[in-house]
Protein backbone atom coordinates (compact mmCIF):
# COMPACT_ATOMS: atom_id res chain seq x y z
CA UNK A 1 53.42 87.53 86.68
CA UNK A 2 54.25 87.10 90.46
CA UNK A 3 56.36 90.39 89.90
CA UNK A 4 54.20 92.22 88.38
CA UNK A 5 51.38 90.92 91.20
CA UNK A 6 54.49 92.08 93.83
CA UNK A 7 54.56 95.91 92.22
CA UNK A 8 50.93 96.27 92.04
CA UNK A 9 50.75 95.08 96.10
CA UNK A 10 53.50 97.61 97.16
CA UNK A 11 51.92 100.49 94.94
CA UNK A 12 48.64 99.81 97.25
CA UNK A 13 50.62 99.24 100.16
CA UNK A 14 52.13 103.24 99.40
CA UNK A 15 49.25 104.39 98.81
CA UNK A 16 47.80 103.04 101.87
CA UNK A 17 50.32 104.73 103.72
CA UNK A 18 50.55 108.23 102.38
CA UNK A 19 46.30 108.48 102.96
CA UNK A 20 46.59 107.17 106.51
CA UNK A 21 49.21 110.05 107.26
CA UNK A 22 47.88 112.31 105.23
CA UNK A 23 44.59 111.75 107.26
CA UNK A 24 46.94 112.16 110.64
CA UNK A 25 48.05 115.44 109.41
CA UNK A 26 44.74 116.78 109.22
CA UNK A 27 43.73 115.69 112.87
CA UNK A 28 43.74 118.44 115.10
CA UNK A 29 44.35 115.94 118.28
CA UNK A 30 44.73 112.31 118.60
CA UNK A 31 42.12 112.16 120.64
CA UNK A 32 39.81 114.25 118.30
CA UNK A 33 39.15 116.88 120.73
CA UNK A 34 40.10 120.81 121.39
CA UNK A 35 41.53 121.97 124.44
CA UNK A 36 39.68 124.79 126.24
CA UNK A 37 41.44 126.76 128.65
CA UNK A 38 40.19 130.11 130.12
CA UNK A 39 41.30 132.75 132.63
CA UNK A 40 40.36 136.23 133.71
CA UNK A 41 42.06 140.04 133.88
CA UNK A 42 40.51 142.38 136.53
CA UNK A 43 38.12 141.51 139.13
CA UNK A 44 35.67 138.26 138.18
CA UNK A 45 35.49 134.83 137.11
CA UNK A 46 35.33 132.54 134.50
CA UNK A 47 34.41 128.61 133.79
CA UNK A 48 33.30 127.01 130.51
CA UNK A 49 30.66 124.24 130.25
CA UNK A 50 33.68 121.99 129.25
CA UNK A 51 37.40 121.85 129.16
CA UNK A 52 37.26 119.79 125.72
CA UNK A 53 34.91 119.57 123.24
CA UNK A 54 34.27 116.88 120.21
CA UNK A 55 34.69 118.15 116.58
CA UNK A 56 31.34 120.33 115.93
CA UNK A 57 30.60 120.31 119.44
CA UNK A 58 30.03 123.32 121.42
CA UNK A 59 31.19 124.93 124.57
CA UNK A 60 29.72 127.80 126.62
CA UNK A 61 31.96 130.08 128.00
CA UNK A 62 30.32 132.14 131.44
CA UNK A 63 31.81 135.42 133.19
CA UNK A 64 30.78 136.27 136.41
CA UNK A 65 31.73 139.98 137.42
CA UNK A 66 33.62 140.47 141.15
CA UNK A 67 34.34 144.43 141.96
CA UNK A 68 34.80 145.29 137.95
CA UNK A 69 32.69 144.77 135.01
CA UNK A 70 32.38 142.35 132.69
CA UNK A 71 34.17 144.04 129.29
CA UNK A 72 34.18 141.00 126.90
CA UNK A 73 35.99 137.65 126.26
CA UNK A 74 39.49 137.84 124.61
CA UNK A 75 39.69 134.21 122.05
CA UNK A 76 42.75 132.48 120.86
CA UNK A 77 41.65 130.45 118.26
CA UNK A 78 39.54 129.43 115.48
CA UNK A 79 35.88 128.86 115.85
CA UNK A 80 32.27 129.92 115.26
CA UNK A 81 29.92 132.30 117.32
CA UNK A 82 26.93 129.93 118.06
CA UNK A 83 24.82 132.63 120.37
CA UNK A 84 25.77 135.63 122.14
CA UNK A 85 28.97 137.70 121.15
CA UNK A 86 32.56 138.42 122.64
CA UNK A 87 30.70 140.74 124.82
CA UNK A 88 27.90 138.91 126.37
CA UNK A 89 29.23 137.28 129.78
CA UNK A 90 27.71 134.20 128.77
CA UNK A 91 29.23 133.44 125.31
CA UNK A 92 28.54 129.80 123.37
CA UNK A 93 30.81 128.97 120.55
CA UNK A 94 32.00 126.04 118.33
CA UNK A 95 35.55 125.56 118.35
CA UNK A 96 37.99 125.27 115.28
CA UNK A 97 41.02 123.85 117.03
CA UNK A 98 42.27 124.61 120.71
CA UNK A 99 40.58 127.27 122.79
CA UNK A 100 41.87 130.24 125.22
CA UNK A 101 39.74 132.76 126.60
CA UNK A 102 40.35 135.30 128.74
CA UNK A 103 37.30 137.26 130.27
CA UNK A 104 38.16 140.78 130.67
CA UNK A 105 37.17 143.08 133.78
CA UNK A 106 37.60 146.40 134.25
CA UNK A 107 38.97 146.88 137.93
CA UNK A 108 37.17 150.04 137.91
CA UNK A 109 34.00 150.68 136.79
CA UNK A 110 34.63 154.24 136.13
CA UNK A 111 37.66 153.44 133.95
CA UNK A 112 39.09 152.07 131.23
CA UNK A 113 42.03 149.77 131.62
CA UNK A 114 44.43 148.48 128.88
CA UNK A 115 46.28 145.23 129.23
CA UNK A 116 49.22 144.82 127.45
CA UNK A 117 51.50 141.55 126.34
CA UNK A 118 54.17 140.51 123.57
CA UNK A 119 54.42 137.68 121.45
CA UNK A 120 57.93 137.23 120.30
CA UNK A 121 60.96 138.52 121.41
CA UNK A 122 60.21 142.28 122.22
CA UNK A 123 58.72 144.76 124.47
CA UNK A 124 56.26 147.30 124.80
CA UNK A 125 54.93 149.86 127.01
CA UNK A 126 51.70 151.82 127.18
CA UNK A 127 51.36 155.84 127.83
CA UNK A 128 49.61 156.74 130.67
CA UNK A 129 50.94 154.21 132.89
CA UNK A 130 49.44 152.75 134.83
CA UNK A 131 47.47 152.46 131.80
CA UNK A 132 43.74 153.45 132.38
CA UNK A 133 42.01 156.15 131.21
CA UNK A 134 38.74 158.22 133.10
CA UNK A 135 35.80 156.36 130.93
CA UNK A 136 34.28 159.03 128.66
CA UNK A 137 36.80 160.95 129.03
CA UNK A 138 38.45 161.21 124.96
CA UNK A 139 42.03 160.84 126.35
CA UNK A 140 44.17 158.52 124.08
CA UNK A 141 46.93 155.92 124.97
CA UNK A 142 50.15 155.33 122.98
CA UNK A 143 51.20 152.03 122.39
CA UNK A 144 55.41 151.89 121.77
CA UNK A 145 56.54 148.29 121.00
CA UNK A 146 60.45 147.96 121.04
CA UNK A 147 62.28 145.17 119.02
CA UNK A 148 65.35 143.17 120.25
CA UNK A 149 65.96 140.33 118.23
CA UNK A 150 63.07 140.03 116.23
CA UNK A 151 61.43 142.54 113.80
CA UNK A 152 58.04 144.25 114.84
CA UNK A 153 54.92 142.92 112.45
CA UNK A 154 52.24 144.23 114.10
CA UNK A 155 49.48 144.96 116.94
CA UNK A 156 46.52 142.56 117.26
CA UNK A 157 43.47 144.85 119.65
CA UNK A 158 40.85 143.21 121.15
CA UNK A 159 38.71 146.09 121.94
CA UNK A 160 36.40 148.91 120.39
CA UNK A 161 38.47 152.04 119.83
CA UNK A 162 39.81 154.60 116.98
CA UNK A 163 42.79 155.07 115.60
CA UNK A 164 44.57 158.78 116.48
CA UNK A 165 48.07 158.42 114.88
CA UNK A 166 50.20 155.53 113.53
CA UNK A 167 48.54 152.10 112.33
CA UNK A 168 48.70 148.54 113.25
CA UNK A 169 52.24 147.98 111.77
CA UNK A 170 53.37 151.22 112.95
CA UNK A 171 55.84 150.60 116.36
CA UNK A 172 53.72 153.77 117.62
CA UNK A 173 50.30 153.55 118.08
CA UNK A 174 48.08 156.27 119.45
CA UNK A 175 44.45 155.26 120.20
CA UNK A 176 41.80 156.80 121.76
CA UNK A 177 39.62 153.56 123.59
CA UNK A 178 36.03 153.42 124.16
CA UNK A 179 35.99 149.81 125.68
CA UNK A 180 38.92 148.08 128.14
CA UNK A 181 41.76 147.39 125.70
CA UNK A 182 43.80 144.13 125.35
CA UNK A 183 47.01 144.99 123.58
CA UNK A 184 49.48 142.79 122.07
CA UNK A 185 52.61 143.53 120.32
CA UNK A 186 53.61 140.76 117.87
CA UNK A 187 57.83 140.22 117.11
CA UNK A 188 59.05 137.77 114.11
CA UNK A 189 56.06 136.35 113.50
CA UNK A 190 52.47 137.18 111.46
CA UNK A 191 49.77 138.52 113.90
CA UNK A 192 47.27 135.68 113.96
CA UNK A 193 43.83 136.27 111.87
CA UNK A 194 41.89 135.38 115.31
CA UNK A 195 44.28 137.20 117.53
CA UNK A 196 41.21 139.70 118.23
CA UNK A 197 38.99 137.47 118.57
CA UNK A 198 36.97 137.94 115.17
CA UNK A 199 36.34 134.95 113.48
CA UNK A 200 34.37 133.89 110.26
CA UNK A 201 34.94 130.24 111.04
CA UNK A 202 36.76 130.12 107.49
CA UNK A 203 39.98 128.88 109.10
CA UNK A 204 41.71 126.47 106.86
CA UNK A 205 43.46 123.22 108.75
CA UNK A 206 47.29 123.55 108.42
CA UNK A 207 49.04 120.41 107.54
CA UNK A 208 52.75 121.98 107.37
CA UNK A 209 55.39 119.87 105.60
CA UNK A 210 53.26 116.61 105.65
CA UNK A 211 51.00 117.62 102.28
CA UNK A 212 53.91 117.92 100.16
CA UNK A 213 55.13 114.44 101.18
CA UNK A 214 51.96 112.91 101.10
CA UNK A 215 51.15 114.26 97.47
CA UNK A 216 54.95 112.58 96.28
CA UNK A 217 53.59 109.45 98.30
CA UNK A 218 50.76 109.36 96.50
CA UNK A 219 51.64 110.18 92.87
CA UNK A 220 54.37 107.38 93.25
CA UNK A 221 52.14 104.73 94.36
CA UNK A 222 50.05 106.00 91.10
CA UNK A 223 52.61 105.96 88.88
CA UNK A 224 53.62 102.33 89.80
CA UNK A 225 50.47 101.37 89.47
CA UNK A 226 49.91 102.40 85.89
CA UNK A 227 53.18 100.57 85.53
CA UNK A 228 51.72 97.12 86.63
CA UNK A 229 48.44 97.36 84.97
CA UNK A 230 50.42 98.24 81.69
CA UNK A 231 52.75 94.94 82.34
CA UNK A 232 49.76 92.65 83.35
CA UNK A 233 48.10 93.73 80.06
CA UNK A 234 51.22 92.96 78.01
């Protein structure tokens, strides 16, 4: 009896364990908060109402214009839109995860301007150059992003603009803008789902490699638990 007592006490004692982690896994900080971070590109400001927020808490993100104007806010991350949009200067959202947001500025007010960055191992370049365009104007820019060690997925545009030749897995990309363009050119990896800044909220957590070992953890301590009930009976 004492064994079987001993079996049922480490099948809890498993089971304990693997929901505890699992639980862990699914925390998106120890501290149970996101990070918010922001900056700026062109001529203004930027602040948010916090630099870390609860779960379901909010923050409010707040551009203030210098010599350019205020062309919208540029989000890394997963959350919900709680009022205003990506292009009101004063922008209140509920974070997913970690924040950064960048609030864009034109440096000149009768121009476009188009930022570009990688992600990955790569490069990529932007035609005109310097890379702004007369606002109004119709002209198009041509995004080339060239591998090195890492394959080209795909561009992620934060911006309002159409598509003149190529697509957003094509390496060249001709667009013609009709808002400041942020531009990034993603290398051996997937382009993030919020890497533009659209967002349904619908973002599931990622556990990694932890679900698969909790589930074993768990369907152990089961199993050895049907095994002691069965031996207590008997």
């Amino acid at each position: 009896m004492k064994k079987v007592i001993s079996i049922a006490l480490v099948a809890l004692m498993i089971f304990a364990l693997a929901t505890a982690s699992f639980s862990a896994a699914e925390s998106p900080t120890p501290e149970g908060k996101y990070k918010i971070t922001v900056s700026t590109e062109g001529s203004g400001t930027a602040t948010s109402s916090a630099i870390s927020v609860a779960e379901d808490g909010t923050v409010t993100l707040t551009a203030t214009e210098g010599d350019g104007y205020f062309t919208k806010w540029i989000i890394t991350g997963s959350y919900t839109g709680v009022s205003g949009d990506e292009y009101s200067p004063e922008f209140t959202i509920k974070p997913n995860g970690d924040i950064t947001a960048i609030a864009s500025f034109s440096v000149e007010k009768d121009y476009l301007t188009i930022f570009i960055e990688t992600a990955g191992d790569g490069s990529v370049t932007a035609n005109p150059n310097p890379a702004k365009i007369k606002k109004g104007s119709g002209d198009t820019v041509t995004l080339t992003a060239t591998e090195k060690d890492a394959p080209f997925t795909g561009w992620a545009l934060a911006c309002e603009y159409e598509i003149v030749e190529g697509s957003l897995t094509s390496k060249t990309l001709v667009i013609k803008p009709l808002t400041d363009v942020h531009a990034t050119a993603y290398f051996g990896q997937a382009v993030p789902a919020s890497a533009s800044g659209t967002n349904n909220g619908s973002t599931s957590p990622q556990t990694g490699d932890y679900t698969f070992a909790m589930i074993a953890l768990m369907l152990m301590a089961m199993g050895l638990g049907v095994f002691a009930v069965k031996k207590i009976k008997e």
